[in-house]
N, C-alpha and C. Protein backbone atom coordinates (compact mmCIF):
# COMPACT_ATOMS: atom_id res chain seq x y z
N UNK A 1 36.38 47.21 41.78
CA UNK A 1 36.80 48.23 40.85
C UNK A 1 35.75 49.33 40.78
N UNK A 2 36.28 50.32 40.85
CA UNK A 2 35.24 51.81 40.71
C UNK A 2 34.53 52.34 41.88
N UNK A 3 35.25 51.22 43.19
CA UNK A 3 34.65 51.93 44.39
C UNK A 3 35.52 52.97 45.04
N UNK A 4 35.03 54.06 45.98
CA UNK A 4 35.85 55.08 46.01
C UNK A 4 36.63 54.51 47.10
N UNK A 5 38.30 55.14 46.79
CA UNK A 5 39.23 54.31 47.92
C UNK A 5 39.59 55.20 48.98
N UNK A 6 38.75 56.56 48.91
CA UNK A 6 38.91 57.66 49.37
C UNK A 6 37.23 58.29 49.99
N UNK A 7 36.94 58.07 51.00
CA UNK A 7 35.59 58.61 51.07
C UNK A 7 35.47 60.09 51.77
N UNK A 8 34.87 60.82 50.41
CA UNK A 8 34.39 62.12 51.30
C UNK A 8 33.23 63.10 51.65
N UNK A 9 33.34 63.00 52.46
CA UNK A 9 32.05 63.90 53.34
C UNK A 9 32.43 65.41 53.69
N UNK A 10 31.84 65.91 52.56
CA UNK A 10 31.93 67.82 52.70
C UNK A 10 30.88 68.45 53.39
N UNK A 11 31.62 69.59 54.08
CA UNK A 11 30.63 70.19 54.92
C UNK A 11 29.70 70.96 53.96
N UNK A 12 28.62 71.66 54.65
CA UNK A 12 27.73 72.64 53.19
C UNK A 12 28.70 73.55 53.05
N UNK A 13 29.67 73.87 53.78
CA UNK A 13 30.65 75.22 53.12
C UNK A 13 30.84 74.96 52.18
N UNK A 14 32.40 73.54 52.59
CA UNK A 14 32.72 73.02 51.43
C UNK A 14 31.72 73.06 50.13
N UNK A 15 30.80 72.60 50.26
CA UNK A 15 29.88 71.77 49.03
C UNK A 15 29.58 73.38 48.50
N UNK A 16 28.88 74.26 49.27
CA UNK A 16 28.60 75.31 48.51
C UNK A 16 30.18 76.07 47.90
N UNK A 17 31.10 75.97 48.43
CA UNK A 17 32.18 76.54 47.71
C UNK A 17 32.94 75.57 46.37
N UNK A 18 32.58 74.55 46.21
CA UNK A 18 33.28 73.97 45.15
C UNK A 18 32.29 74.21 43.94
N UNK A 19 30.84 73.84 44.32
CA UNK A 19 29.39 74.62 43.64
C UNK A 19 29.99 75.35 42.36
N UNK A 20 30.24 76.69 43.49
CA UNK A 20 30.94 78.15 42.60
C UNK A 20 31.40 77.66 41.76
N UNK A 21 32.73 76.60 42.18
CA UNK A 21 34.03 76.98 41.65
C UNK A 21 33.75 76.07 40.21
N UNK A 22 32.94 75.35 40.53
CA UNK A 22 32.66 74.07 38.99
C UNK A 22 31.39 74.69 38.31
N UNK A 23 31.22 76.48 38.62
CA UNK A 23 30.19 76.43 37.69
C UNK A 23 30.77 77.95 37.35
N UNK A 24 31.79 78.47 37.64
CA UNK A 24 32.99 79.57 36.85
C UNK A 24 32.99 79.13 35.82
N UNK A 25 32.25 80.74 34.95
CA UNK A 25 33.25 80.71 33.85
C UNK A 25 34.83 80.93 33.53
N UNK A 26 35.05 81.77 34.54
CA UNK A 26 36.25 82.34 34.26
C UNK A 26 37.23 81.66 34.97
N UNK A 27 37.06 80.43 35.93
CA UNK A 27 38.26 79.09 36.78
C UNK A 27 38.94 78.47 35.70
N UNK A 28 40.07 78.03 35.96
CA UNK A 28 40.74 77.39 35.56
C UNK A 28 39.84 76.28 34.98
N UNK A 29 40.13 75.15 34.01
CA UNK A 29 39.56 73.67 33.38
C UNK A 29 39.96 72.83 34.47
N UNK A 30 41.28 72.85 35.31
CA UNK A 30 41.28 71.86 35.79
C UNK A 30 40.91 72.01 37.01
N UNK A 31 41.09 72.91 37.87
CA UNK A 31 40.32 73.30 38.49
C UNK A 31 38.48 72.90 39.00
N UNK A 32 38.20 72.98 37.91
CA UNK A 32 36.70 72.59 37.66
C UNK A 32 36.28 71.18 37.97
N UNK A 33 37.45 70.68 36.93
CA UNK A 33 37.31 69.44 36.97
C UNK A 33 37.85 68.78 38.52
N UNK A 34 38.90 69.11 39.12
CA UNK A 34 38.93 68.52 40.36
C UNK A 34 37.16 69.04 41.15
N UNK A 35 37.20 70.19 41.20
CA UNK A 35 35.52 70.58 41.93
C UNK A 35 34.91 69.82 41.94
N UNK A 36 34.52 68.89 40.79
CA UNK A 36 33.28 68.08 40.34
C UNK A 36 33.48 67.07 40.42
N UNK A 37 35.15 66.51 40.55
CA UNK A 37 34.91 65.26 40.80
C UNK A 37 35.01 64.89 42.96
N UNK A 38 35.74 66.03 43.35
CA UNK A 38 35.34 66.11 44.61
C UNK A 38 33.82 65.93 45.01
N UNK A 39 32.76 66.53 44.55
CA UNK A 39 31.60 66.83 44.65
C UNK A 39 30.74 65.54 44.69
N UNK A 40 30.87 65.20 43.22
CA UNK A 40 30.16 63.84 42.83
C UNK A 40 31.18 62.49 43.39
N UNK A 41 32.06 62.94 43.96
CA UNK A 41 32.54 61.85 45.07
C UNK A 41 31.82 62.02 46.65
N UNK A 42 31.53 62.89 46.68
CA UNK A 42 30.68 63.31 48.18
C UNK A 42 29.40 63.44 48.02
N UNK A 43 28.97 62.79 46.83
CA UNK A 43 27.40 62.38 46.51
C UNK A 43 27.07 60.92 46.64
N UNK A 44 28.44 60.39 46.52
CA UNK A 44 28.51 58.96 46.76
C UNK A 44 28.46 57.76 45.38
N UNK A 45 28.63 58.78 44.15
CA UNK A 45 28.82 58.18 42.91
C UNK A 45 30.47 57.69 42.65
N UNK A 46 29.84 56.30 42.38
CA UNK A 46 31.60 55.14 42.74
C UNK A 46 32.51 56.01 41.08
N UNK A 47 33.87 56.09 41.08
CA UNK A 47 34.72 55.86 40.28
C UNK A 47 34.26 55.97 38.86
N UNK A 48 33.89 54.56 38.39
CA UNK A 48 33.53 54.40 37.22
C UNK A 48 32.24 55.39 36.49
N UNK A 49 31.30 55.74 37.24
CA UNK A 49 30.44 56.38 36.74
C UNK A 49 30.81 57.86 36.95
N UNK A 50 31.73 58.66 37.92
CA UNK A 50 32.92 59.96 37.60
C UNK A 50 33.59 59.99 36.49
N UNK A 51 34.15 58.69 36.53
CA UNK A 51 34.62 59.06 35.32
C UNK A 51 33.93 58.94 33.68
N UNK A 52 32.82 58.29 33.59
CA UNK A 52 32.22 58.35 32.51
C UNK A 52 31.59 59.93 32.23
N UNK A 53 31.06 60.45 33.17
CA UNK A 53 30.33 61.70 33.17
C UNK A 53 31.46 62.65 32.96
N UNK A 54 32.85 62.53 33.78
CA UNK A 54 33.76 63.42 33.17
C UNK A 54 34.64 62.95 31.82
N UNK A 55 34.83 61.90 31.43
CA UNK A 55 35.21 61.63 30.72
C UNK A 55 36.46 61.27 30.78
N UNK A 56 37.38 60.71 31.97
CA UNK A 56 38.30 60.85 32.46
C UNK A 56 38.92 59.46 32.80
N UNK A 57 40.19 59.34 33.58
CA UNK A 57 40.59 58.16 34.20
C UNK A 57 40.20 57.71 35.21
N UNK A 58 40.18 56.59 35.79
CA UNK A 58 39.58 56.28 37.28
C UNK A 58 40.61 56.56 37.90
N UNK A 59 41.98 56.49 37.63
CA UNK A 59 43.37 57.05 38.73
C UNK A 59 43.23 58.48 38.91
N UNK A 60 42.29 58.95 37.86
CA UNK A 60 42.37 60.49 38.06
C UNK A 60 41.26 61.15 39.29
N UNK A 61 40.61 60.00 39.33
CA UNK A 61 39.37 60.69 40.46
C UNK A 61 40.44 60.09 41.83
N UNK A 62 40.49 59.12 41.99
CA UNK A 62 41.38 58.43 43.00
C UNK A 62 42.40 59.84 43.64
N UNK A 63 43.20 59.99 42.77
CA UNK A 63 44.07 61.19 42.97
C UNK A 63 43.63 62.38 43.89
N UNK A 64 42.55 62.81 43.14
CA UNK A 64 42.07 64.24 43.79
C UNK A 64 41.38 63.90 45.09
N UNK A 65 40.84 62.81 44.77
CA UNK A 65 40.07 62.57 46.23
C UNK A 65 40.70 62.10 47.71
N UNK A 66 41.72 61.67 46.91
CA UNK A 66 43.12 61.57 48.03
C UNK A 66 43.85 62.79 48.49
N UNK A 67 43.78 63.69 47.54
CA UNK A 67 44.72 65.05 47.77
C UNK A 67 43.41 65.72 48.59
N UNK A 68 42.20 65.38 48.24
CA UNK A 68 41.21 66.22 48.74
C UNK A 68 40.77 65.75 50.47
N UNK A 69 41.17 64.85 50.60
CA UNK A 69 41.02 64.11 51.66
C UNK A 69 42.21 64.27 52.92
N UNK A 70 43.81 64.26 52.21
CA UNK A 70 44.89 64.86 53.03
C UNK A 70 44.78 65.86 53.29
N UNK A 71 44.27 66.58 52.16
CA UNK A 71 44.39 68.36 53.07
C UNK A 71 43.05 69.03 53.34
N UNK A 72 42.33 67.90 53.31
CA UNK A 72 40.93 68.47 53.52
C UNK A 72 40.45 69.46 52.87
N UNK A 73 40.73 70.11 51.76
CA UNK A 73 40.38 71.57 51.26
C UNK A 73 40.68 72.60 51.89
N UNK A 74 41.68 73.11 51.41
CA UNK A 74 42.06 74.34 51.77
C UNK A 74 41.00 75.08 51.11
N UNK A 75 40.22 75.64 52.01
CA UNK A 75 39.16 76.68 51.12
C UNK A 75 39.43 77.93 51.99
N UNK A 76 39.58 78.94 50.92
CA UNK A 76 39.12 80.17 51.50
C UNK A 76 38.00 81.11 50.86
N UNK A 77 38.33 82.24 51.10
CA UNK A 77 37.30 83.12 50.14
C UNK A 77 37.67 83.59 49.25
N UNK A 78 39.61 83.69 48.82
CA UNK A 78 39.95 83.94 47.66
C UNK A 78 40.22 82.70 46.44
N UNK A 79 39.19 81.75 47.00
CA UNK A 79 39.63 80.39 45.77
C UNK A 79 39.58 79.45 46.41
N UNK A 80 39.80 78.53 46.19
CA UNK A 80 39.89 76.65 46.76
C UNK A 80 40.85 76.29 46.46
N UNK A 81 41.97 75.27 46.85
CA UNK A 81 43.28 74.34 46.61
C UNK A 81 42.87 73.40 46.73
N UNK A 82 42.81 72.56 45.72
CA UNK A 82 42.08 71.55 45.75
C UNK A 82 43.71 70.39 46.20
């Protein structure tokens, strides 16, 4: 329980572009929150301790890191799809 079922390894693009996007003031909340939990999943911090720091569900990191993992990040320079 709380290990990631999704492992990801971001390039420095990636990593420097989600950076930005989880430290906007002006991004979307959820937004942010996928950023950071992408991030601190590619730091190698399991589930349970994502979600304590975000305050969140463990299905909810699971989720993004799965969506983040199928489409690899759509990143461009006008925004991220997480």
């Amino acid at each position: 329980m709380g290990v990631p079922k999704y492992r990801i390894n971001l390039t420095q693009e990636e990593r420097n572009i989600l950076k930005k996007i989880s430290q906007k003031d002006t991004a979307k909340q959820s937004m942010v929150r996928r950023a950071r939990i992408i991030l601190m999943s590619d730091e190698g911090l399991l589930n349970q301790e994502i979600a304590a720091k975000l305050d969140i569900m463990d299905c909810v990191i699971t989720k993004w890191t799965k969506v983040g993992m199928k489409n690899r990040l759509t990143l461009s320079k006008r925004g991220c799809r997480i």
